[in-house]
Every structure is written in structure tokens, then in C-alpha cells.
C-alpha atoms as a PDB file:
ATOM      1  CA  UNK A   1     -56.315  -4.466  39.935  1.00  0.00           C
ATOM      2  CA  UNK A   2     -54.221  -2.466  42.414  1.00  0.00           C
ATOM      3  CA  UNK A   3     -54.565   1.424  43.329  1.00  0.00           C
ATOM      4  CA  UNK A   4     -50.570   2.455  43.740  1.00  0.00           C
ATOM      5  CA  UNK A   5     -49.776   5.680  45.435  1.00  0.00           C
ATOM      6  CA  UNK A   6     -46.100   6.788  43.956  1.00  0.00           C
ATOM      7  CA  UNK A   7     -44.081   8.745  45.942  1.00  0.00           C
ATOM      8  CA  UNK A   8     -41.186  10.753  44.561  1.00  0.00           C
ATOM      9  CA  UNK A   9     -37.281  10.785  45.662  1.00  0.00           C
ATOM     10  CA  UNK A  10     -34.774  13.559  46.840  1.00  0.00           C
ATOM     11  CA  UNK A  11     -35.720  16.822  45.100  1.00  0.00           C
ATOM     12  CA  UNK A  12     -38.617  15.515  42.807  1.00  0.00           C
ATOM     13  CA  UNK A  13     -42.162  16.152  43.001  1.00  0.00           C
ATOM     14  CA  UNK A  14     -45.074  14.195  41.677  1.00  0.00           C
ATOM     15  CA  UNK A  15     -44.601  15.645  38.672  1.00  0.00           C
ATOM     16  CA  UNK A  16     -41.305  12.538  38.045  1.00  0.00           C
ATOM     17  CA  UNK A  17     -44.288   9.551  37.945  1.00  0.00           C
ATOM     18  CA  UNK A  18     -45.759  11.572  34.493  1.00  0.00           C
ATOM     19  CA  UNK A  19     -44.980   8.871  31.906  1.00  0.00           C
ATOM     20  CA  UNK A  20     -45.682   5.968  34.131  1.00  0.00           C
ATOM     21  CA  UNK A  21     -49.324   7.209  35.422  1.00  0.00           C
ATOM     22  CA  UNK A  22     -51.127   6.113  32.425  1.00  0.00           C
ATOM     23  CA  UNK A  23     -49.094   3.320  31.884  1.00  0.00           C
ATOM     24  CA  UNK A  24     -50.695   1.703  35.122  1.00  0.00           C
ATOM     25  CA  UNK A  25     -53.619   2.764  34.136  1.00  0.00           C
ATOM     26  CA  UNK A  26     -52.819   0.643  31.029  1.00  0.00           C
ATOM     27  CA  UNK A  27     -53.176  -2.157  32.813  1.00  0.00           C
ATOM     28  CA  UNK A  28     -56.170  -1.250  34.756  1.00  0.00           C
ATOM     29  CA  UNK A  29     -54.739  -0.285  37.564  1.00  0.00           C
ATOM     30  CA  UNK A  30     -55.658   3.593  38.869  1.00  0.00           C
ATOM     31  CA  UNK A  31     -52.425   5.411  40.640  1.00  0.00           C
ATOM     32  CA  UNK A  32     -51.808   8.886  41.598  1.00  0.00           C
ATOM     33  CA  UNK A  33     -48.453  10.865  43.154  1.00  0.00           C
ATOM     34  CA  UNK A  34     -48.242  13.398  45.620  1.00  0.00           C
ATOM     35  CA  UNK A  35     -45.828  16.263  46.412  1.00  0.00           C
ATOM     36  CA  UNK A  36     -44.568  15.547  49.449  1.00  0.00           C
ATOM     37  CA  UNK A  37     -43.789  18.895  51.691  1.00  0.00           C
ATOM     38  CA  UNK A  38     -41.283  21.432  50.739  1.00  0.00           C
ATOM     39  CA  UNK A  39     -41.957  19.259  46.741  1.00  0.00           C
ATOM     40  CA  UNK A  40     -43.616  20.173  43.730  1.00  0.00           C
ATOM     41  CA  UNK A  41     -46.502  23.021  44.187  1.00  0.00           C
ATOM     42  CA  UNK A  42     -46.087  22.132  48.178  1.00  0.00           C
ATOM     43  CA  UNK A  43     -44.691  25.623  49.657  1.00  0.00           C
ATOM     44  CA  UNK A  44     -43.339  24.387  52.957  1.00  0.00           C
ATOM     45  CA  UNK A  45     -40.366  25.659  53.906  1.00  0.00           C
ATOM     46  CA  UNK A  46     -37.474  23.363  54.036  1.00  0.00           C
ATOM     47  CA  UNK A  47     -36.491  24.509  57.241  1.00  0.00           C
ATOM     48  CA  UNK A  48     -39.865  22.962  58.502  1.00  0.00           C
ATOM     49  CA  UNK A  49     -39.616  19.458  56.659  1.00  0.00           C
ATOM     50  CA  UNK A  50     -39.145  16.670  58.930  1.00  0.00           C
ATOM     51  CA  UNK A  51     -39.441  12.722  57.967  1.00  0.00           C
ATOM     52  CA  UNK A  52     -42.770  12.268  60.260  1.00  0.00           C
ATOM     53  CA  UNK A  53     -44.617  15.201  57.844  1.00  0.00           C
ATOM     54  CA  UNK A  54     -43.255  13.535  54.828  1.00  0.00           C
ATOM     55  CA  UNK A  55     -45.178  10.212  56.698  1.00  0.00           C
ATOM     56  CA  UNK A  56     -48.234  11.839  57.712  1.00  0.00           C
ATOM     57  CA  UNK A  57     -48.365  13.239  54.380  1.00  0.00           C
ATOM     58  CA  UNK A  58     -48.462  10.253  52.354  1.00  0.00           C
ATOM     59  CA  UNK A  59     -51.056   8.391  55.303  1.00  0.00           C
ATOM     60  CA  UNK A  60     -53.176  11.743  54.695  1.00  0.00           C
ATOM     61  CA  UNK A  61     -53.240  11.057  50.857  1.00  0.00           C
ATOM     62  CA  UNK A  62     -54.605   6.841  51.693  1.00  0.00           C
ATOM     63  CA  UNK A  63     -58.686   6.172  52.483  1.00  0.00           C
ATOM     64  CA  UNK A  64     -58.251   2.780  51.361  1.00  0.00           C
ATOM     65  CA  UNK A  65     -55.010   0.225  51.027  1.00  0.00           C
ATOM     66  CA  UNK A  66     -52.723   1.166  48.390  1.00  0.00           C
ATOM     67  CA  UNK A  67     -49.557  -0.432  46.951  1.00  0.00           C
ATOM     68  CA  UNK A  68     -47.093   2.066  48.472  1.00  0.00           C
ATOM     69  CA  UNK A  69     -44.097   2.705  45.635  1.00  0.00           C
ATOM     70  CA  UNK A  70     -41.006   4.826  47.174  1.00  0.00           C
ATOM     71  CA  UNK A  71     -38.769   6.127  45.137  1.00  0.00           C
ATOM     72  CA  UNK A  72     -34.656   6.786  46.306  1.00  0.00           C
ATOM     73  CA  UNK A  73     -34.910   8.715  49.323  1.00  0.00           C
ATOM     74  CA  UNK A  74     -38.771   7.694  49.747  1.00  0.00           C
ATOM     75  CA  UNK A  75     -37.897   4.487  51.013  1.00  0.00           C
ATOM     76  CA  UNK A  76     -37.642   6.137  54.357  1.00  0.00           C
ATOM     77  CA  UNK A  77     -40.932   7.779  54.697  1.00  0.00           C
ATOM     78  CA  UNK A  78     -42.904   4.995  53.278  1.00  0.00           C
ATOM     79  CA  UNK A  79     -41.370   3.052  55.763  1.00  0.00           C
ATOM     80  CA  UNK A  80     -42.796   5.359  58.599  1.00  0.00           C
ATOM     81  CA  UNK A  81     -45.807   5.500  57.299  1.00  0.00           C
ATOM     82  CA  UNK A  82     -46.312   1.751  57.488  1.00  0.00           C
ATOM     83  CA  UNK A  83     -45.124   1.803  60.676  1.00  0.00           C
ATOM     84  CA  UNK A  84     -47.633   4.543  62.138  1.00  0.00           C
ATOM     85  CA  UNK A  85     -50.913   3.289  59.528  1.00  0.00           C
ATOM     86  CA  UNK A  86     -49.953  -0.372  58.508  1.00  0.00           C
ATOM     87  CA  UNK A  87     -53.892  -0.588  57.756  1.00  0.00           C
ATOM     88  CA  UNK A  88     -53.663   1.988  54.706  1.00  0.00           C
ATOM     89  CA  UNK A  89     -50.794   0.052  53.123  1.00  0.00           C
ATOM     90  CA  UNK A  90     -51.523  -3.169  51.113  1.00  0.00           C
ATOM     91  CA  UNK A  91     -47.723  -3.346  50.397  1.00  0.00           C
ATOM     92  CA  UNK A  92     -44.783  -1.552  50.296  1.00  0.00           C
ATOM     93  CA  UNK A  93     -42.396  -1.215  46.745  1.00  0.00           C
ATOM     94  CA  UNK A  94     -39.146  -0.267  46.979  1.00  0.00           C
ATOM     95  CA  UNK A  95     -37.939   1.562  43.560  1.00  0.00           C
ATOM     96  CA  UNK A  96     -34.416   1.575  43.637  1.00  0.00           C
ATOM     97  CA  UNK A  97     -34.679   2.961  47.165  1.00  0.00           C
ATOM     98  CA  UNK A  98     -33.253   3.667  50.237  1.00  0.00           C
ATOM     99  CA  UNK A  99     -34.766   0.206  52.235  1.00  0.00           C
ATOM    100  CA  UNK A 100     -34.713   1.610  55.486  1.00  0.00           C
ATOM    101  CA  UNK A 101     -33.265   0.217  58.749  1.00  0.00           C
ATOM    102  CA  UNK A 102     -34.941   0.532  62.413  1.00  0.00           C
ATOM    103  CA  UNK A 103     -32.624   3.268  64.763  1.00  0.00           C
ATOM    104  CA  UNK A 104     -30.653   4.552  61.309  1.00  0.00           C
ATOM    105  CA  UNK A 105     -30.713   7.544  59.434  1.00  0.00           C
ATOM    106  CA  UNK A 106     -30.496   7.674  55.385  1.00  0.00           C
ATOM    107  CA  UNK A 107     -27.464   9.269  55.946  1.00  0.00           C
ATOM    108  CA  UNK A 108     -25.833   6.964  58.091  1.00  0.00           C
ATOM    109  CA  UNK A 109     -27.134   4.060  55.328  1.00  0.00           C
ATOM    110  CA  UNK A 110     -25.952   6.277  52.458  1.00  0.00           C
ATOM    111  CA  UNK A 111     -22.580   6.486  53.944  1.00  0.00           C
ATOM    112  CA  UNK A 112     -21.978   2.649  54.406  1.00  0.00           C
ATOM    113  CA  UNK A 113     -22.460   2.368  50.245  1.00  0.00           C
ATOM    114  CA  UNK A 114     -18.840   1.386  48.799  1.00  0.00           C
ATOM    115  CA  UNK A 115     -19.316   4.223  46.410  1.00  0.00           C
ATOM    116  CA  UNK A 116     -20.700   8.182  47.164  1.00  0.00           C
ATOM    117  CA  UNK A 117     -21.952   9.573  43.421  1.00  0.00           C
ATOM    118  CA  UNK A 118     -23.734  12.065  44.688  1.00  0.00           C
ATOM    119  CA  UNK A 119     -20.652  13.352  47.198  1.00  0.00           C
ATOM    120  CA  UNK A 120     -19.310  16.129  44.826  1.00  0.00           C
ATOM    121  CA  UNK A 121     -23.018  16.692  43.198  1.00  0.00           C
ATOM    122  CA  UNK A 122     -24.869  17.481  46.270  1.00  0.00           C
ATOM    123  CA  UNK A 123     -24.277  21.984  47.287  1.00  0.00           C
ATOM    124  CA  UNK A 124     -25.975  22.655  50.502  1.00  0.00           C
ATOM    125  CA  UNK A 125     -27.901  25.837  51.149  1.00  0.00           C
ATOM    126  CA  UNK A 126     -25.971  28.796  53.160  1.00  0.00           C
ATOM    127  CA  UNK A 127     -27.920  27.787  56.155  1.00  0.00           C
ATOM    128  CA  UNK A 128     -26.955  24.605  55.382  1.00  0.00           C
ATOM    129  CA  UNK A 129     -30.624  22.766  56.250  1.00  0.00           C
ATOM    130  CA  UNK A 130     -31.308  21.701  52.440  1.00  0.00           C
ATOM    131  CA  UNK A 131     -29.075  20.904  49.627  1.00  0.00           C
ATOM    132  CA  UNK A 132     -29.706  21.011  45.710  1.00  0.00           C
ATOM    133  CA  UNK A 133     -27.717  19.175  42.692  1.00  0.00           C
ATOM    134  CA  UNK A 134     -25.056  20.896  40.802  1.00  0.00           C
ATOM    135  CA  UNK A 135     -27.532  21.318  37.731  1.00  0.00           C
ATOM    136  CA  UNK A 136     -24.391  20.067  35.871  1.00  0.00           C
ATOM    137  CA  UNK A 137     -24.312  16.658  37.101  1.00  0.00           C
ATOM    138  CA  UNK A 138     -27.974  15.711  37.555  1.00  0.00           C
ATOM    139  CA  UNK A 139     -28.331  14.475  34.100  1.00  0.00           C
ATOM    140  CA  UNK A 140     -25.584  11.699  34.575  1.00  0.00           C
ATOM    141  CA  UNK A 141     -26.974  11.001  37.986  1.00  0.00           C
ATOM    142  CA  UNK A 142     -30.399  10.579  37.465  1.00  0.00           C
ATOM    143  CA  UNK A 143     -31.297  10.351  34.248  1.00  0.00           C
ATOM    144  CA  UNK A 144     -28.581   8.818  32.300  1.00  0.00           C
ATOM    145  CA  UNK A 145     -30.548   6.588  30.253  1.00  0.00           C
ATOM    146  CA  UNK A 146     -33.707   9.125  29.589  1.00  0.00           C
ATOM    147  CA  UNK A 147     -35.022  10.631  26.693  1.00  0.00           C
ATOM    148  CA  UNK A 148     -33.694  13.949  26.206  1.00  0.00           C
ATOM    149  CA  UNK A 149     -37.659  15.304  26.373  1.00  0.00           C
ATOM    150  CA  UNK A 150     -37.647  13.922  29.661  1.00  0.00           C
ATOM    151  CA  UNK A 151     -34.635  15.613  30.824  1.00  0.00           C
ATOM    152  CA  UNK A 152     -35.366  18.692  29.607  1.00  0.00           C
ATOM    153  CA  UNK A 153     -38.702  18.706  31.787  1.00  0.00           C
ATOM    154  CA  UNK A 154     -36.991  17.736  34.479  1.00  0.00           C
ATOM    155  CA  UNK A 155     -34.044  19.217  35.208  1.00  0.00           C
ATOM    156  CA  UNK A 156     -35.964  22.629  35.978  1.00  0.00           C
ATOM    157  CA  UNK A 157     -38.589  21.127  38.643  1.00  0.00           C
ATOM    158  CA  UNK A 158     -35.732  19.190  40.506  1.00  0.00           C
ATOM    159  CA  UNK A 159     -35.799  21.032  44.198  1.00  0.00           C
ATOM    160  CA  UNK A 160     -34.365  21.912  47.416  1.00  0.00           C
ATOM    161  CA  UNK A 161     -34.019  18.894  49.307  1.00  0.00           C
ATOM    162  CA  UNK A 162     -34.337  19.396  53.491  1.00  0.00           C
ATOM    163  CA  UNK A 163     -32.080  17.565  55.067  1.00  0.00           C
ATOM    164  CA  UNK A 164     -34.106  16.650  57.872  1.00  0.00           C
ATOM    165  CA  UNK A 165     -35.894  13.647  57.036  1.00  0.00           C
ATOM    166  CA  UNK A 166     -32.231  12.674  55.846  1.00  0.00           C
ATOM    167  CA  UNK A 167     -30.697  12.825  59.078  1.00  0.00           C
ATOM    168  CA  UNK A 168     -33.706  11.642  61.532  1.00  0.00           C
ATOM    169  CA  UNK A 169     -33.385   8.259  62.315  1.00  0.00           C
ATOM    170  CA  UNK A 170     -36.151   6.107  61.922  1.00  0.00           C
ATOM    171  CA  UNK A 171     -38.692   4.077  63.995  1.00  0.00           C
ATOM    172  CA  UNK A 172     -39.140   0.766  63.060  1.00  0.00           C
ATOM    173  CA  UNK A 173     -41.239  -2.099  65.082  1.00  0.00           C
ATOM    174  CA  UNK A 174     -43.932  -5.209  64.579  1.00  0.00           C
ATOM    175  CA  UNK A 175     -46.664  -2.805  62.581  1.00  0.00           C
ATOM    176  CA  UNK A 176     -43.949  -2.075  59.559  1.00  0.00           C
ATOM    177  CA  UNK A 177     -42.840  -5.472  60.293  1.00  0.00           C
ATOM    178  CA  UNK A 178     -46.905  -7.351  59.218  1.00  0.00           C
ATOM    179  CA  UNK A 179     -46.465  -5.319  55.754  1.00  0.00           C
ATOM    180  CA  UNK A 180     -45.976  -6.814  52.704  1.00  0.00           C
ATOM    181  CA  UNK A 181     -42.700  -5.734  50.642  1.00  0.00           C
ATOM    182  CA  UNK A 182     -40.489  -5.830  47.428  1.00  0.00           C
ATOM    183  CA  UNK A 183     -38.179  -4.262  46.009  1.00  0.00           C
ATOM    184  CA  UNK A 184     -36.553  -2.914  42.233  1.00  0.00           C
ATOM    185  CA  UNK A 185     -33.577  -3.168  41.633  1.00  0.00           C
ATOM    186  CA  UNK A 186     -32.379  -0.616  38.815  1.00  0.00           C
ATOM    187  CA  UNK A 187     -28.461  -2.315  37.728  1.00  0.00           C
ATOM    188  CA  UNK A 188     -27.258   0.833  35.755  1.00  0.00           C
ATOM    189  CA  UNK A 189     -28.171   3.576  38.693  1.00  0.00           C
ATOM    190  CA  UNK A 190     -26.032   6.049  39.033  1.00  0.00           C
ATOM    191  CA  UNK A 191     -26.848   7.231  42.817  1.00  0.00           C
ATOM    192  CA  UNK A 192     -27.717   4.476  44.637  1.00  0.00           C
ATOM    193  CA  UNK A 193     -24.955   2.175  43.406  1.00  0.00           C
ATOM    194  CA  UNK A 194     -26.813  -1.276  42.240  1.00  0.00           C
ATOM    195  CA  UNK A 195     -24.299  -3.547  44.635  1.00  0.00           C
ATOM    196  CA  UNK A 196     -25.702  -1.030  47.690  1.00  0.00           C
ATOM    197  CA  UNK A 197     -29.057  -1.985  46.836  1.00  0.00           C
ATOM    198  CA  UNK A 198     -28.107  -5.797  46.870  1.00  0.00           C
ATOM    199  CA  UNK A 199     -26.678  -5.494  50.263  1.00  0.00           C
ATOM    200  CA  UNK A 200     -29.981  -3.887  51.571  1.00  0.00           C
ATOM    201  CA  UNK A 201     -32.209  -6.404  50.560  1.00  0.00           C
ATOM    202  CA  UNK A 202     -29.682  -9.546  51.899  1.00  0.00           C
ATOM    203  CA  UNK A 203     -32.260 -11.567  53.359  1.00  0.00           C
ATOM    204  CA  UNK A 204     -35.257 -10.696  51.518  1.00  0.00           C
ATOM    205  CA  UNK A 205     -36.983 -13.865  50.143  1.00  0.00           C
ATOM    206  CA  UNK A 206     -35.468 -14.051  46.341  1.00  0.00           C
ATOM    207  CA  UNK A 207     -39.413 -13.565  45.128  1.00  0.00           C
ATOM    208  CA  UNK A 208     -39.628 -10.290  46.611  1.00  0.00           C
ATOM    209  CA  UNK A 209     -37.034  -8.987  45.066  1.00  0.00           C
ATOM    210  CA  UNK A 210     -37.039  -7.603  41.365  1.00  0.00           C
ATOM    211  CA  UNK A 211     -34.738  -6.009  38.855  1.00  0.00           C
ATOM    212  CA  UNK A 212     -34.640  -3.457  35.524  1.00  0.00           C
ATOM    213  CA  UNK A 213     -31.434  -2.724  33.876  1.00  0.00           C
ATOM    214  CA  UNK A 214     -31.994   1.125  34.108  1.00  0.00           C
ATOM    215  CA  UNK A 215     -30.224   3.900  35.640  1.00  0.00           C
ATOM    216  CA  UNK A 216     -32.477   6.068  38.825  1.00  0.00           C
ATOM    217  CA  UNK A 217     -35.022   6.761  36.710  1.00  0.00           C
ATOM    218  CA  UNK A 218     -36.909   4.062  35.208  1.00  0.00           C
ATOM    219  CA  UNK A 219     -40.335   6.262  35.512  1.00  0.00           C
ATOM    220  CA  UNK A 220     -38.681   8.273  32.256  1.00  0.00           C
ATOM    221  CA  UNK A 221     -36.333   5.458  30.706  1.00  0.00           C
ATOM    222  CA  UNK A 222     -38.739   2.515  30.532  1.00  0.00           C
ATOM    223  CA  UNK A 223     -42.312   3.426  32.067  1.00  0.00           C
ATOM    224  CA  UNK A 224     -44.030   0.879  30.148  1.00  0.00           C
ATOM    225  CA  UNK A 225     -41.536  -1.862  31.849  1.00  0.00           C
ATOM    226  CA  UNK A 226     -41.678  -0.570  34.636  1.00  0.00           C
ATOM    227  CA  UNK A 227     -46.028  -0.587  34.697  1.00  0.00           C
ATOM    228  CA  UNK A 228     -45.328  -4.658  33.780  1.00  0.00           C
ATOM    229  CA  UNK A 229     -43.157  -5.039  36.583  1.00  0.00           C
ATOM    230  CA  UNK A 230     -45.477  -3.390  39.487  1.00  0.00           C
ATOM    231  CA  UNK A 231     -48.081  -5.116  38.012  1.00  0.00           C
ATOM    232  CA  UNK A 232     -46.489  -8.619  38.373  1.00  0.00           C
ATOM    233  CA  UNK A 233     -45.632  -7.606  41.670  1.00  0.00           C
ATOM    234  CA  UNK A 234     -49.108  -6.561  42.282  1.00  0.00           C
ATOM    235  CA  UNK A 235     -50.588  -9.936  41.399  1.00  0.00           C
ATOM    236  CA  UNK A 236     -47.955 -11.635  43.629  1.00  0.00           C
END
């Protein structure tokens, strides 16, 4: 059985992985999320949220390999982390994620999709260092295809997001290169568009790559699918 360490997207906390927890554990399987700074019950300011504390956060939270699963905009510090600890990280799991490229930025990668969902949804701060979601348009963004229980929890723990770790470009060499990876397709997302994440995993052996016919959130819309899926993935 595996031990997976989930790690939430752009303005989510742990708090997103609460249906699919005990579904891994289903299977035998233990997992367990963590707020990653300026998320959830972490306090850090925004203004002091870069992409190499969201790494060292998640290598902090590892004493023994885990299956690494990055959700959205986690792609890029699960990335780094493999890259600065490759000996904490059995493999890496994309979930409908940002699959992140040495020497580029999210942003630059987000800009390159052929479609921007989240242009009109996304209201920075004054200071203009973090942005939130028009509260309006998160439901048909994230959670199109959720229970309505589930969007009523989480529409009032969705957060600031710091754009830092957005705009940093990342490090990439031979230690992130040794680790294992897949990735999850999700075919009706409404963020990342589903042909975007196609063209980021051109080149990926076929058997690494996976696919669920949910919107951005299959931790609410199918968590029992989605527990089969890592688990296949975990067996290899």
C-alpha cells in the first residue's frame, strides 16, 4: 500500500482532500494533506509566500517516500520539492495540474493555454501581491460538477492566493528528472482547459498518463474514483 501526501491548488487548503482521505484509506492506503503557507490554518502572510517555502514545506511534512499528489497550481511546488529531496518522493501525481517546465513560471505556462477561464475571475489585492476569485464565479470554475454540500463548504475556505510562487520560475535538473511521474487528466475542467493539459504531458509515455471525466475538482465530484485511480497508479 502507498502513503500519499495531497497537496492542495490555488487558494485551497488541506481542508479540499476531505472526501477523498478516507477513501484511500479504503483501500489501505494511509494519506494526509497539508496547508501549505499563507493556506488553511497557516497564518503566513502572502506577502512572504514564495514557491521554495511552499517546497520546503511539503519536504518538511515527508520522513519517509510518499506518492506526492499536486493539485492545479501544486504542480509547481511538488516539482521543486523533487528537485531539492528526490529521496522523500516515491513518485510524483499530477491532478489536473500545472506540469511544470525547467526556467518557466506558472504564469508564463498559464498564458500559452488557448483558453484563460480564470482571466475575468481572478481580483488581485490593492497591493496587488495576491489575488482571490470573484466568489461569483468559483462555483463554475472549480466545482462545476460537485455536490452542492461540497460547495457550500467550500466556497468560504477558498483563500488569498500569493502570487509569488506564480511568477518565480522554476529550477528543474537530473534529481526531478530520476522521479517517477503521472498525471490526471480531468476532461470537463473548467480552469485548466483539458486540451492544455494534453499539450503538457506530449511526450509522456501513454501509461503514465491517466484520465476522469470531471471538472477541477474530482476530490468532491468523484472521490471514490478518484481513490481507484491513485491506487492503480500506485501499483504501477
Amino acid at each position: 500500500m502507498a502513503d500519499f501526501l495531497l497537496i492542495h491548488g490555488s487558494c485551497h487548503g488541506a481542508w479540499c482532500w476531505r472526501d477523498l482521505i478516507p477513501q484511500l484509506e479504503a483501500h489501505g492506503h494511509t494519506a494526509r494533506a497539508i496547508d501549505l503557507p499563507g493556506h488553511g490554518a497557516d497564518r503566513t502572510h502572502y506577502s512572504e509566500v514564495t514557491l521554495e517555502r511552499y517546497a520546503q514545506a511539503i519536504i518538511d511534512a515527508i520522513d519517509t517516500p510518499v506518492a506526492l499528489v499536486g493539485h492545479s497550481m501544486a504542480g509547481f511546488p511538488i516539482s521543486l520539492a523533487a528537485e531539492m529531496a528526490p529521496q522523500k518522493i516515491a513518485s510524483l501525481i499530477y491532478l489536473c495540474a500545472y506540469a511544470a517546465q525547467n526556467g518557466r513560471s506558472l504564469v508564463e505556462m498559464r498564458a500559452e493555454a488557448p483558453r484563460q477561464p480564470m482571466a475575468d475571475a481572478a481580483l488581485r489585492t490593492q497591493d496587488g501581491l495576491a489575488f482571490y476569485v470573484d466568489p461569483a464565479k468559483a462555483p463554475s470554475l472549480f466545482y462545476n460538477d460537485c455536490p452542492a454540500e461540497a460547495v457550500e463548504f467550500a466556497l468560504p475556505r477558498l483563500c488569498l492566493q500569493a502570487l509569488a510562487p506564480q511568477t518565480t520560475p522554476i529550477r528543474l535538473g537530473a534529481a526531478y528528472a530520476r522521479v517517477k511521474r503521472s498525471y490526471i487528466r480531468c476532461d470537463d475542467d473548467r480552469t485548466i482547459p483539458p486540451e492544455y493539459q494534453l499539450t503538457m504531458t506530449q511526450g509522456w509515455p501513454a501509461s503514465d498518463v491517466y484520465a476522469m471525466p470531471t471538472g477541477h475538482s474530482p476530490f468532491f465530484a468523484d472521490p471514490a474514483g478518484l481513490a481507484d485511480l491513485l491506487t492503480r497508479i500506485a501499483k504501477g
